[in-house]
N, C-alpha and C. Protein backbone atom coordinates (compact mmCIF):
# COMPACT_ATOMS: atom_id res chain seq x y z
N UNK A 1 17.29 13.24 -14.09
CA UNK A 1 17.18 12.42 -12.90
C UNK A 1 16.15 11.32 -13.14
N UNK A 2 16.35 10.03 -12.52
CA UNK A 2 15.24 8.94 -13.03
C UNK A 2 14.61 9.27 -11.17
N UNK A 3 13.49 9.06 -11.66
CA UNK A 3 12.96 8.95 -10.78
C UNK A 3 12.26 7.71 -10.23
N UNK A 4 12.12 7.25 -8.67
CA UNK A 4 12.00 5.88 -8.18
C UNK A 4 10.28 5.99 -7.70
N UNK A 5 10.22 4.33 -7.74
CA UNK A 5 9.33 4.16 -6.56
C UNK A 5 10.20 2.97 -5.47
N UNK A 6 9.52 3.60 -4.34
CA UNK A 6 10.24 2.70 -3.11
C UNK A 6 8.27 1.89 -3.03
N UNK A 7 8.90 0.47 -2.66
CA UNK A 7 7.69 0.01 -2.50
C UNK A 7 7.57 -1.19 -1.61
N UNK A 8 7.57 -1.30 -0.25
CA UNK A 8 7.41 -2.13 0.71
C UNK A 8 6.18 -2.87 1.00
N UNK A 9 6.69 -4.30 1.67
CA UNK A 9 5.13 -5.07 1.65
C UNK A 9 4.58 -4.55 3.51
N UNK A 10 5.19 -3.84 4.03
CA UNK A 10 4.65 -3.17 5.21
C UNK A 10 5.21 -4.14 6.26
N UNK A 11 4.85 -5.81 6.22
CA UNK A 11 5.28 -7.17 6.98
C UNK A 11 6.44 -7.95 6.46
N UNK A 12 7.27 -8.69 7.04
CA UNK A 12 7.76 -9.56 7.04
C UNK A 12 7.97 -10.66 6.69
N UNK A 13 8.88 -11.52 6.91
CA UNK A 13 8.75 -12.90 7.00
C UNK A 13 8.65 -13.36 8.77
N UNK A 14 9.49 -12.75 9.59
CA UNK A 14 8.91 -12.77 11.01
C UNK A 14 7.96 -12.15 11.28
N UNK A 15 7.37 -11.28 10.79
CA UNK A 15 5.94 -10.41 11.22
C UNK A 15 4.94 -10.51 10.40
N UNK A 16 4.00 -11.35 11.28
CA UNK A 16 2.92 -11.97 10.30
C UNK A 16 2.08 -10.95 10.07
N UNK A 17 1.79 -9.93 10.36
CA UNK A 17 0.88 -8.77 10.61
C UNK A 17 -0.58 -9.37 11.45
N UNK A 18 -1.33 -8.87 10.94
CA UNK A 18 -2.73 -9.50 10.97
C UNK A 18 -2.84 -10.75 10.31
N UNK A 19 -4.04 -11.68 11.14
CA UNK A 19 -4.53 -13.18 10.18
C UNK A 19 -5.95 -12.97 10.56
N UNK A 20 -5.98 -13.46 9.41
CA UNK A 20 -7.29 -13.28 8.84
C UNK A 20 -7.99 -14.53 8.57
N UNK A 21 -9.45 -14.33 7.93
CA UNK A 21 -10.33 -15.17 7.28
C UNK A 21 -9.02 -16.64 6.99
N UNK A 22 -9.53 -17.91 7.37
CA UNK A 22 -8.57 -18.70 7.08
C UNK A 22 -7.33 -18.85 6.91
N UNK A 23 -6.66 -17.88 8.30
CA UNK A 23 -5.03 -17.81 8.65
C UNK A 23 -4.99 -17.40 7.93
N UNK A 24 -5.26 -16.42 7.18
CA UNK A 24 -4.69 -16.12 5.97
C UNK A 24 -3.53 -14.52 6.82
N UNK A 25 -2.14 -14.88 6.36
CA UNK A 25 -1.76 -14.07 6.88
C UNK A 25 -0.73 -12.46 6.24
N UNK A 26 -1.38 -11.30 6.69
CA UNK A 26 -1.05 -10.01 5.86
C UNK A 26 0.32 -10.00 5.39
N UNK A 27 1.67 -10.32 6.24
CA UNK A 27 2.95 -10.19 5.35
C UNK A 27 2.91 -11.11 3.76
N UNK A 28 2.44 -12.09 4.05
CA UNK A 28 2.43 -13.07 2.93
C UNK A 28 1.41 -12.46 2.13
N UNK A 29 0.40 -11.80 2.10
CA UNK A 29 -0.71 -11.55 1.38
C UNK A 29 -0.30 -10.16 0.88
N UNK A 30 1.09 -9.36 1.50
CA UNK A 30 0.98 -7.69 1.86
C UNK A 30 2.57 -8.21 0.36
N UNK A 31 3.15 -9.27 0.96
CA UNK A 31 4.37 -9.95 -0.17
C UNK A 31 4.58 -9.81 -1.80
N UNK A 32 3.10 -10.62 -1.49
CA UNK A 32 2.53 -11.51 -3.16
C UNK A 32 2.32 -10.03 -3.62
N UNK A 33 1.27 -9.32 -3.19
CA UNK A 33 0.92 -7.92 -3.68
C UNK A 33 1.86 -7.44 -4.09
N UNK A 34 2.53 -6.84 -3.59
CA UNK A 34 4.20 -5.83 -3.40
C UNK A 34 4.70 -6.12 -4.54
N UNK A 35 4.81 -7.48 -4.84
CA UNK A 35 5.61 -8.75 -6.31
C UNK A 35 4.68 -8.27 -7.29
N UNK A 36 3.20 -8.42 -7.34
CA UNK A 36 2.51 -8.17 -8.27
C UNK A 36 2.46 -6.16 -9.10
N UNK A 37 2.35 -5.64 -8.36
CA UNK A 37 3.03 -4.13 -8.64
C UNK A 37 4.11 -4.05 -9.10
N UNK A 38 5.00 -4.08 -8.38
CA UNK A 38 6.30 -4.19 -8.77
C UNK A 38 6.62 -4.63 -9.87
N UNK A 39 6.33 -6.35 -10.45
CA UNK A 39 6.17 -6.25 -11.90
C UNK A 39 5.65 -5.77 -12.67
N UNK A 40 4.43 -5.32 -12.84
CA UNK A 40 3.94 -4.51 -13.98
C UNK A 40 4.68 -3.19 -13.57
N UNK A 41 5.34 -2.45 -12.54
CA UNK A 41 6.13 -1.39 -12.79
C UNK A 41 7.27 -1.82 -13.42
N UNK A 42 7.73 -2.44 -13.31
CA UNK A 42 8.80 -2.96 -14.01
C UNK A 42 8.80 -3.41 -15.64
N UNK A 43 7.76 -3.75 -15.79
CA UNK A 43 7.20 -4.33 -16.87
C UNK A 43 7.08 -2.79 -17.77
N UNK A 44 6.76 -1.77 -17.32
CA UNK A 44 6.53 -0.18 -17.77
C UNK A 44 7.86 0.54 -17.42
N UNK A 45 8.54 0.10 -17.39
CA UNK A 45 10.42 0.58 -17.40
C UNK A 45 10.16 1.39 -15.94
N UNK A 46 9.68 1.30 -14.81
CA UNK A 46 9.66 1.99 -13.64
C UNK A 46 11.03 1.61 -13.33
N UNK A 47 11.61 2.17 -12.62
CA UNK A 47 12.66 1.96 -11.21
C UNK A 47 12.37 1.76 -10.34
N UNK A 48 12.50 0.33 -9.17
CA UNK A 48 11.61 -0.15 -7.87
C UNK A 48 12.75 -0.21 -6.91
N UNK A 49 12.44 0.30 -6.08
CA UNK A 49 13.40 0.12 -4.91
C UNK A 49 12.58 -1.15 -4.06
N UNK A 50 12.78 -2.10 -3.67
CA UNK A 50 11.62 -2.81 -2.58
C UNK A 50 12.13 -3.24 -1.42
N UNK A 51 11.29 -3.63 -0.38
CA UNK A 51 12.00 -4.37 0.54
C UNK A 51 12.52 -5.59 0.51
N UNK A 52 13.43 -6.16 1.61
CA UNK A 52 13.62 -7.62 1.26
C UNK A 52 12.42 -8.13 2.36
N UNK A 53 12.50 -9.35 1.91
CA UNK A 53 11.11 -10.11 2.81
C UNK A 53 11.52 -10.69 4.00
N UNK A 54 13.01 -10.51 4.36
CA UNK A 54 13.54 -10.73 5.37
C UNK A 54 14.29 -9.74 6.55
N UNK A 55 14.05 -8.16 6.11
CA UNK A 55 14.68 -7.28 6.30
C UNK A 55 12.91 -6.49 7.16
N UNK A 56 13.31 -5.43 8.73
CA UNK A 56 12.21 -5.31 8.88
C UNK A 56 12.09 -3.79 8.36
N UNK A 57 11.04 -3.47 9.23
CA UNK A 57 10.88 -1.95 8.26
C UNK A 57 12.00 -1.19 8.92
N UNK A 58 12.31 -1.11 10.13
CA UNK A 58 13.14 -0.16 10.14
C UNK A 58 14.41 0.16 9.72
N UNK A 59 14.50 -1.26 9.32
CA UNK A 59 16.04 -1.70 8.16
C UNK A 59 15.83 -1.01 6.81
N UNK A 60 14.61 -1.26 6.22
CA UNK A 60 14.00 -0.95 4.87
C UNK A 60 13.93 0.76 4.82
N UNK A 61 13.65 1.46 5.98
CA UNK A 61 13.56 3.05 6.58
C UNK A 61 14.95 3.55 6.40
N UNK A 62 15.71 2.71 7.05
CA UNK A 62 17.18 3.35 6.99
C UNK A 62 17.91 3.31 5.91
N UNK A 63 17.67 2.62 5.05
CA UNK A 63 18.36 2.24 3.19
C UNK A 63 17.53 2.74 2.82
N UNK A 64 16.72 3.40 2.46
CA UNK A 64 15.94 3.93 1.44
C UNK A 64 16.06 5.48 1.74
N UNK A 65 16.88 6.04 0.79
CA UNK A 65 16.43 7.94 0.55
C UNK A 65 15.85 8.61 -0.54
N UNK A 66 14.38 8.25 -0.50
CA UNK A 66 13.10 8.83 -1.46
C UNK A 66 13.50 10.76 -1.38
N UNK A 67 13.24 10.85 -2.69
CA UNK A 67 13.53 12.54 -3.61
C UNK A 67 12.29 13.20 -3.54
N UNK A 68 11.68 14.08 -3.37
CA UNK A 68 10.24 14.72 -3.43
C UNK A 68 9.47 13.79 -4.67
N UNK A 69 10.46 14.44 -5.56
CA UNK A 69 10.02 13.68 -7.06
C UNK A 69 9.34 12.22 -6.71
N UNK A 70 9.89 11.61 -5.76
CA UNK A 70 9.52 9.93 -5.98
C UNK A 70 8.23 9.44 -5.32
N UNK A 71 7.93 7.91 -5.49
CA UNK A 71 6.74 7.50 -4.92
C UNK A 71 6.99 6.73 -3.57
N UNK A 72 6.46 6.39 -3.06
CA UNK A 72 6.85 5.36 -1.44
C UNK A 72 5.49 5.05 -1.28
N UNK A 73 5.15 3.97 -1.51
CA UNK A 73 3.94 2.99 -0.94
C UNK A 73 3.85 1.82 -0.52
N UNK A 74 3.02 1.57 0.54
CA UNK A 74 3.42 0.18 1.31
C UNK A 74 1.54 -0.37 1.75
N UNK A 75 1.47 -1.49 0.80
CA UNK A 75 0.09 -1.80 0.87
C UNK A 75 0.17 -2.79 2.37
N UNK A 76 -0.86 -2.78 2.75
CA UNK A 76 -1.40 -3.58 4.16
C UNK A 76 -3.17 -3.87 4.50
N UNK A 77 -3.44 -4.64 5.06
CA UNK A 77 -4.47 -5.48 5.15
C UNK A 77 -5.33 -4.95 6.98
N UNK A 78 -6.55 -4.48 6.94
CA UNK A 78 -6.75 -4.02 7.96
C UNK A 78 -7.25 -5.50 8.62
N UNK A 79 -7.58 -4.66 9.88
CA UNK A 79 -8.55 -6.16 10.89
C UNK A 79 -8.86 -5.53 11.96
N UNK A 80 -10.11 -5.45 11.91
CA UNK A 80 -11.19 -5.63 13.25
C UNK A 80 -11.82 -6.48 13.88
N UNK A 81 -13.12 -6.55 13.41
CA UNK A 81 -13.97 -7.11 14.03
C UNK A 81 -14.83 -8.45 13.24
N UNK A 82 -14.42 -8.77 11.90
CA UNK A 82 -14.93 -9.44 10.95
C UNK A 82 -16.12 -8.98 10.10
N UNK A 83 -16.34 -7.87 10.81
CA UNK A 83 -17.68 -7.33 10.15
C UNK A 83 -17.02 -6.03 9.25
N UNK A 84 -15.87 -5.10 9.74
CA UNK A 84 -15.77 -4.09 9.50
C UNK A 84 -15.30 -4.43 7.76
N UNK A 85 -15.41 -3.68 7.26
CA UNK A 85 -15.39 -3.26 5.71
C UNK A 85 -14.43 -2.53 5.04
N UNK A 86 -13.93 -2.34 3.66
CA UNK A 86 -13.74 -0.88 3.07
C UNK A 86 -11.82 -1.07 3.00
N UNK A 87 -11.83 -0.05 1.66
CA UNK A 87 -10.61 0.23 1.66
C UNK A 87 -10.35 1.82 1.99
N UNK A 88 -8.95 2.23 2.56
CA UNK A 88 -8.71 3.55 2.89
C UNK A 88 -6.94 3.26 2.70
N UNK A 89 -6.75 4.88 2.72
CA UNK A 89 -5.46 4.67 2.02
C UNK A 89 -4.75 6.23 3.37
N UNK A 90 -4.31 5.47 3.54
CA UNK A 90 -3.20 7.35 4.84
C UNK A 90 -2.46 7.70 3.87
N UNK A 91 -1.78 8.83 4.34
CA UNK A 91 -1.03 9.85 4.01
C UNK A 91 -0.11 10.39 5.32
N UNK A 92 1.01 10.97 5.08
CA UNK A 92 1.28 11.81 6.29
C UNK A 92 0.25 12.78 7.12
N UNK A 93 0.31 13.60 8.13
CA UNK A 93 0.08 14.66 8.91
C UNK A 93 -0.07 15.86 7.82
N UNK A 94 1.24 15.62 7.76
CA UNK A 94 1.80 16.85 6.53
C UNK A 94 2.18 16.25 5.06
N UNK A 95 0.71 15.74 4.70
CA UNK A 95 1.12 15.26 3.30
C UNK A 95 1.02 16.28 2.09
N UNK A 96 1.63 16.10 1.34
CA UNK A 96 1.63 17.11 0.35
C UNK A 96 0.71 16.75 -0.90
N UNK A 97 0.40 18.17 -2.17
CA UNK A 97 -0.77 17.34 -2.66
C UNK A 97 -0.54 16.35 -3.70
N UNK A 98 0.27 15.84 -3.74
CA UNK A 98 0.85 14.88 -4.46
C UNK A 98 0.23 13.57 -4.22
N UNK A 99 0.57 13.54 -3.02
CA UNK A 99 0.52 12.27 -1.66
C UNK A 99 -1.44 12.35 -1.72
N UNK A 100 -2.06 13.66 -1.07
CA UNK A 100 -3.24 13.61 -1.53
C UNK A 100 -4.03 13.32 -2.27
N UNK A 101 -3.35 13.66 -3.59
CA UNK A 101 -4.36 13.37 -4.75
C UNK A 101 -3.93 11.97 -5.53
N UNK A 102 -2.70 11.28 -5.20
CA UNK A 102 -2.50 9.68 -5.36
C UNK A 102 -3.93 8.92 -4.67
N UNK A 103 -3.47 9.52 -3.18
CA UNK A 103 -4.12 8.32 -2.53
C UNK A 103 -5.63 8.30 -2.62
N UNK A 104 -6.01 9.52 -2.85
CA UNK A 104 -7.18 9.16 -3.89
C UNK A 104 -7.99 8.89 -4.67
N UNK A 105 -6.82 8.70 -5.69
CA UNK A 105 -7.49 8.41 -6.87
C UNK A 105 -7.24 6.81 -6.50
N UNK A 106 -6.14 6.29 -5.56
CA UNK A 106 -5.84 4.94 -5.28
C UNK A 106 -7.00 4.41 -4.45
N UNK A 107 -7.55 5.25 -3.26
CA UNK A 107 -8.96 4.68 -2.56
C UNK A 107 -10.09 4.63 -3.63
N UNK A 108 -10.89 5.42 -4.25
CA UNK A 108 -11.32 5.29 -5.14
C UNK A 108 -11.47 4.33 -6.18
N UNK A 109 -10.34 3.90 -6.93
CA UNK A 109 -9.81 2.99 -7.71
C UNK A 109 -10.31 1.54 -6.87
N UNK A 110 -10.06 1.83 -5.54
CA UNK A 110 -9.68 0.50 -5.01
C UNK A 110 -11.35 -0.13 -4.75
N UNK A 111 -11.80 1.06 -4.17
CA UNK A 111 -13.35 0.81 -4.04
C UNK A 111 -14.04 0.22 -5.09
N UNK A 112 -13.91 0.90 -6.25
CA UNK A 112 -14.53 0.87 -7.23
C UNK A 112 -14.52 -0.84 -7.87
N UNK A 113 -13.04 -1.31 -7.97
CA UNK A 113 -12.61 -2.31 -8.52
C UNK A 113 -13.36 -3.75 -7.64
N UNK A 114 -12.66 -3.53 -6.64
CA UNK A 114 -13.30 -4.36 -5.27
C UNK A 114 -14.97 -4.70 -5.13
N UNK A 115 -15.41 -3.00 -5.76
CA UNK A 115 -17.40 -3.00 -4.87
C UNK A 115 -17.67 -2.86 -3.47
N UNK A 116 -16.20 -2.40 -2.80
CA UNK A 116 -16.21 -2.42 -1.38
C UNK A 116 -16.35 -1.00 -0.77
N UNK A 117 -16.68 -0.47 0.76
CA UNK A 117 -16.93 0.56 1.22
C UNK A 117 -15.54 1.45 0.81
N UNK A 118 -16.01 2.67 0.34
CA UNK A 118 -14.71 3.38 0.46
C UNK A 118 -14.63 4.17 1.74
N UNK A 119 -13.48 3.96 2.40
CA UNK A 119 -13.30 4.66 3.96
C UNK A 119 -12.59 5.79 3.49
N UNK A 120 -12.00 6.12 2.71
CA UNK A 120 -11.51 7.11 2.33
C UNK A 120 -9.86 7.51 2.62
N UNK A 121 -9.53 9.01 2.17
CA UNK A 121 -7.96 9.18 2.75
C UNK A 121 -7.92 9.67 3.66
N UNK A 122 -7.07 9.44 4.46
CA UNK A 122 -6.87 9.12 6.03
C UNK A 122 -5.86 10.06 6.60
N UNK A 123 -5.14 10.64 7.02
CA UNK A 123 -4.07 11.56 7.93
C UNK A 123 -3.42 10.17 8.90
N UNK A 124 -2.59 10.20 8.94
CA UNK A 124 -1.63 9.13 9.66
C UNK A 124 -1.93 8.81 11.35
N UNK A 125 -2.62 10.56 11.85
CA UNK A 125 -3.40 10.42 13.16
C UNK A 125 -4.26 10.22 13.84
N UNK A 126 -5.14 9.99 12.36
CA UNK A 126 -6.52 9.37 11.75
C UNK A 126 -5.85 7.88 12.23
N UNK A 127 -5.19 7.24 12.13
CA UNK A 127 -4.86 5.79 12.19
C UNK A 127 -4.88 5.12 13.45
N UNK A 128 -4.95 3.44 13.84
CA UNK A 128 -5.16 2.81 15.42
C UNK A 128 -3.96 3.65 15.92
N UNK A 129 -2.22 3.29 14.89
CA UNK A 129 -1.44 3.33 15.89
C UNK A 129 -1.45 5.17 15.80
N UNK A 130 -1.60 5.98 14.94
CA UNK A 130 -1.36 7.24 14.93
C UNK A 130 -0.44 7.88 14.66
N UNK A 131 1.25 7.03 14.65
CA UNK A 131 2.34 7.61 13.74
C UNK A 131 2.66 6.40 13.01
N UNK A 132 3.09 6.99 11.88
CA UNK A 132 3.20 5.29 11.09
C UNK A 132 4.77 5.92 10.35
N UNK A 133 5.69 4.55 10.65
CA UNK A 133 6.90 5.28 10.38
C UNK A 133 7.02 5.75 9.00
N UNK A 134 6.46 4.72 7.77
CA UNK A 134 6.74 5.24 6.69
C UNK A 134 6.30 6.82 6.17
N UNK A 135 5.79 7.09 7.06
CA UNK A 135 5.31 8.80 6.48
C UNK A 135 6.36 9.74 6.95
N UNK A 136 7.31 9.45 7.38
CA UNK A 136 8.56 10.57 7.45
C UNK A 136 9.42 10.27 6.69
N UNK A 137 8.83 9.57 5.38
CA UNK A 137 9.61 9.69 4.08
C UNK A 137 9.36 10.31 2.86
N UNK A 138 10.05 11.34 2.21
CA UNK A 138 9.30 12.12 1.14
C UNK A 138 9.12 11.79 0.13
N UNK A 139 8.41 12.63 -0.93
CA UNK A 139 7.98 12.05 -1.93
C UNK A 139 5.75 11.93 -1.59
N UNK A 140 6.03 11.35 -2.74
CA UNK A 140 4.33 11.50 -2.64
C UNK A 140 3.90 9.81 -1.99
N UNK A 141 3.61 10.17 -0.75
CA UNK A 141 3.67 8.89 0.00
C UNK A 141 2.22 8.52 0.80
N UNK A 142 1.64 7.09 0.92
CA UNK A 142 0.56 6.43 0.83
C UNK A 142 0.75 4.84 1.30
N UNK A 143 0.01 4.84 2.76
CA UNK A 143 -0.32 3.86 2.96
C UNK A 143 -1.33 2.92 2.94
N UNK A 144 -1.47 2.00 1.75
CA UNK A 144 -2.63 1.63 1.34
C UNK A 144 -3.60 0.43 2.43
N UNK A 145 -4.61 0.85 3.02
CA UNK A 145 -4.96 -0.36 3.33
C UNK A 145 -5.92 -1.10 2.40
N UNK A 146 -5.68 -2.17 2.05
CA UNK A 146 -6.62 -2.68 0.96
C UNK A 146 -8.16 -3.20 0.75
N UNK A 147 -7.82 -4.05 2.18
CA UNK A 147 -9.55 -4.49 2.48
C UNK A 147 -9.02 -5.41 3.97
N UNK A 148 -10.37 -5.16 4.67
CA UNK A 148 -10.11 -6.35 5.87
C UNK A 148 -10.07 -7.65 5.86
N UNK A 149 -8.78 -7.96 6.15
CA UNK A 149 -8.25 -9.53 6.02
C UNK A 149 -9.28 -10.45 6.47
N UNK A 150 -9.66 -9.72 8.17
CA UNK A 150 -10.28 -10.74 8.80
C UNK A 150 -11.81 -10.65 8.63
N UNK A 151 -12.06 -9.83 6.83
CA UNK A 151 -13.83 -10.07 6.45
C UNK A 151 -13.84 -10.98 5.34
N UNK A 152 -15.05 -12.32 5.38
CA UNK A 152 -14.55 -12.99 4.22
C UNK A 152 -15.06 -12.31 2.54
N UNK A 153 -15.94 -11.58 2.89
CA UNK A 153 -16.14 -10.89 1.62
C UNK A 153 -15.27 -9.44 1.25
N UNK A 154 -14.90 -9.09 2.03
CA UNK A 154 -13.62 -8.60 1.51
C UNK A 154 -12.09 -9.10 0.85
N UNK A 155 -12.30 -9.97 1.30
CA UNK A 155 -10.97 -10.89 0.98
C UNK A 155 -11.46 -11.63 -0.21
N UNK A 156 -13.19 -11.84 -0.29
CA UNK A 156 -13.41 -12.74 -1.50
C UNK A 156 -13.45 -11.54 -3.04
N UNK A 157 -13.79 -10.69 -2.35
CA UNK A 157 -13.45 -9.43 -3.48
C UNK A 157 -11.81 -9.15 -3.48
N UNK A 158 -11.22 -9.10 -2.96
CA UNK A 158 -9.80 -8.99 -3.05
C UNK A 158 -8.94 -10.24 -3.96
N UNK A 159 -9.58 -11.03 -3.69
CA UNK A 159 -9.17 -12.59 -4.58
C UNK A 159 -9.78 -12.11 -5.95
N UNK A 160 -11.01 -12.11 -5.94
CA UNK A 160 -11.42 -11.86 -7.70
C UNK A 160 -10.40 -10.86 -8.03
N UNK A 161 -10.38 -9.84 -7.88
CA UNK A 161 -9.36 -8.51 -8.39
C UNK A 161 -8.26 -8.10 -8.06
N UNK A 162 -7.14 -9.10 -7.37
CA UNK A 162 -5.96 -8.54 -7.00
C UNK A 162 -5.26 -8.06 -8.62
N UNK A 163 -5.31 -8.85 -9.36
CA UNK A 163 -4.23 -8.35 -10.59
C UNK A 163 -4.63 -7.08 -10.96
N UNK A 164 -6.15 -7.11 -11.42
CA UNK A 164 -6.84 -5.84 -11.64
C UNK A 164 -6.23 -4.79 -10.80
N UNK A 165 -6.11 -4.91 -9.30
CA UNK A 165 -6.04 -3.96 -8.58
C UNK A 165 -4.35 -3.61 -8.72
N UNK A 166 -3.64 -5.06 -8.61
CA UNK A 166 -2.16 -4.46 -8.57
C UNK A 166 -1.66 -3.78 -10.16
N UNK A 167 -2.74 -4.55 -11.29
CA UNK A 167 -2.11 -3.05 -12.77
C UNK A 167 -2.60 -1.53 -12.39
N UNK A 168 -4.33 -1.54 -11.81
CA UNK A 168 -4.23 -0.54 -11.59
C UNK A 168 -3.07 0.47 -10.76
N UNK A 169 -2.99 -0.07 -9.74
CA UNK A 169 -1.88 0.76 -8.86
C UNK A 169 -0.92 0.98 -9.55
N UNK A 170 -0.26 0.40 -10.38
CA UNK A 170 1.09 0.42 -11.09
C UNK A 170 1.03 1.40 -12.20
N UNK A 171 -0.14 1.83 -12.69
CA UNK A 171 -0.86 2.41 -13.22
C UNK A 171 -0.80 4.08 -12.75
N UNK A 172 -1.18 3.73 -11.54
CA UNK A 172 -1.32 5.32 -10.79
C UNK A 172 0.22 5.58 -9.97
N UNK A 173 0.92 4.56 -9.75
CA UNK A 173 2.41 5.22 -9.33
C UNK A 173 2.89 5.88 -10.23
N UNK A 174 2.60 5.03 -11.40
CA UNK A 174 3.39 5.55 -12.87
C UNK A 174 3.27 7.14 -12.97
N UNK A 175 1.86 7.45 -13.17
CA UNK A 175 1.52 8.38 -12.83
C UNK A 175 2.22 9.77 -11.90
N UNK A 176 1.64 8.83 -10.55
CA UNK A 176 2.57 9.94 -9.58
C UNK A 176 4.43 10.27 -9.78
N UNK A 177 5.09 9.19 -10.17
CA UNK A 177 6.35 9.30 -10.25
C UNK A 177 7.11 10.44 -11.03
N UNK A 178 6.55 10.96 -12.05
CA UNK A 178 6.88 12.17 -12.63
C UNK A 178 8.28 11.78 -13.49
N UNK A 179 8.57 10.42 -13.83
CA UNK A 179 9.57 10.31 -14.81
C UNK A 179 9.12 10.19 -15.89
């Protein structure tokens, strides 16, 4: 069996998500990312399932049937208050330790690379909205938030190290995927 990663940019092309530090806005920023993974998985003979950039999630939910075996991650950009900090990464309710021990070595990773607060891994009820659809998909699954859009030193650490950050990740799906 080959085994996949499904890998969504979380936003749209109609859903700007959050804007941030200089309009800067999360589908387009959540996009470029998604592209940057995706190639170096690709680049490492992965199998990518992705979204289209015009398709929304619940379109992307209904075409996609992830195997235990597989990965499902969908990076996104937090926003508070301009002050708030840090990367953290969810998991389901009922994540398994697969899903656990990804998204930690992915918060971690992310902290580390960045220099930013690590908020740590998260439970999906841990989250603002509290169910997040992509976690009723199996597989070892992780919603990354990366850093707050709307902090400019988060975003200025996110600019120095996106590639860094998107080989790493591609790095640790590889990993989790078990092909």
């Amino acid at each position: 069996m080959k085994y996949k990663t499904f890998s969504s940019a979380g936003h749209h092309n109609k859903d700007s998500g959050a804007v941030g530090v200089n309009g800067r806005k999360e589908n387009l920023e959540t996009i470029a990312f998604r592209d940057l993974v995706n190639e170096e998985l690709r680049r490492r003979g992965k199998t990518v399932v992705q979204d289209d950039d015009d398709e929304t999630l619940g379109q992307y939910l209904s075409r996609i049937q992830p195997e235990d075996s597989d990965v499902v991650v969908e990076p996104h950009f937090n926003a508070f208050n301009k002050k708030a900090t840090g990367v953290e990464v969810l998991v389901p309710d009922n994540a398994n330790q697969r899903s656990l021990d990804m998204a930690k070595e992915i918060v971690d990773g992310f902290a580390r690379i960045m220099n930013i607060k690590n908020r740590g891994v998260k439970k999906e009820s841990q989250s603002a909205r509290g169910r997040l659809a992509i976690m009723c998909k199996r597989g070892a699954v992780a919603l990354i938030e990366i850093c707050f859009i709307d902090n400019a030193s988060d975003m200025a650490a996110y600019d120095r190290n996106r590639v860094n950050l998107a080989c790493f990740l591609a790095g640790v799906i590889a990993k989790y995927d078990l092909s």
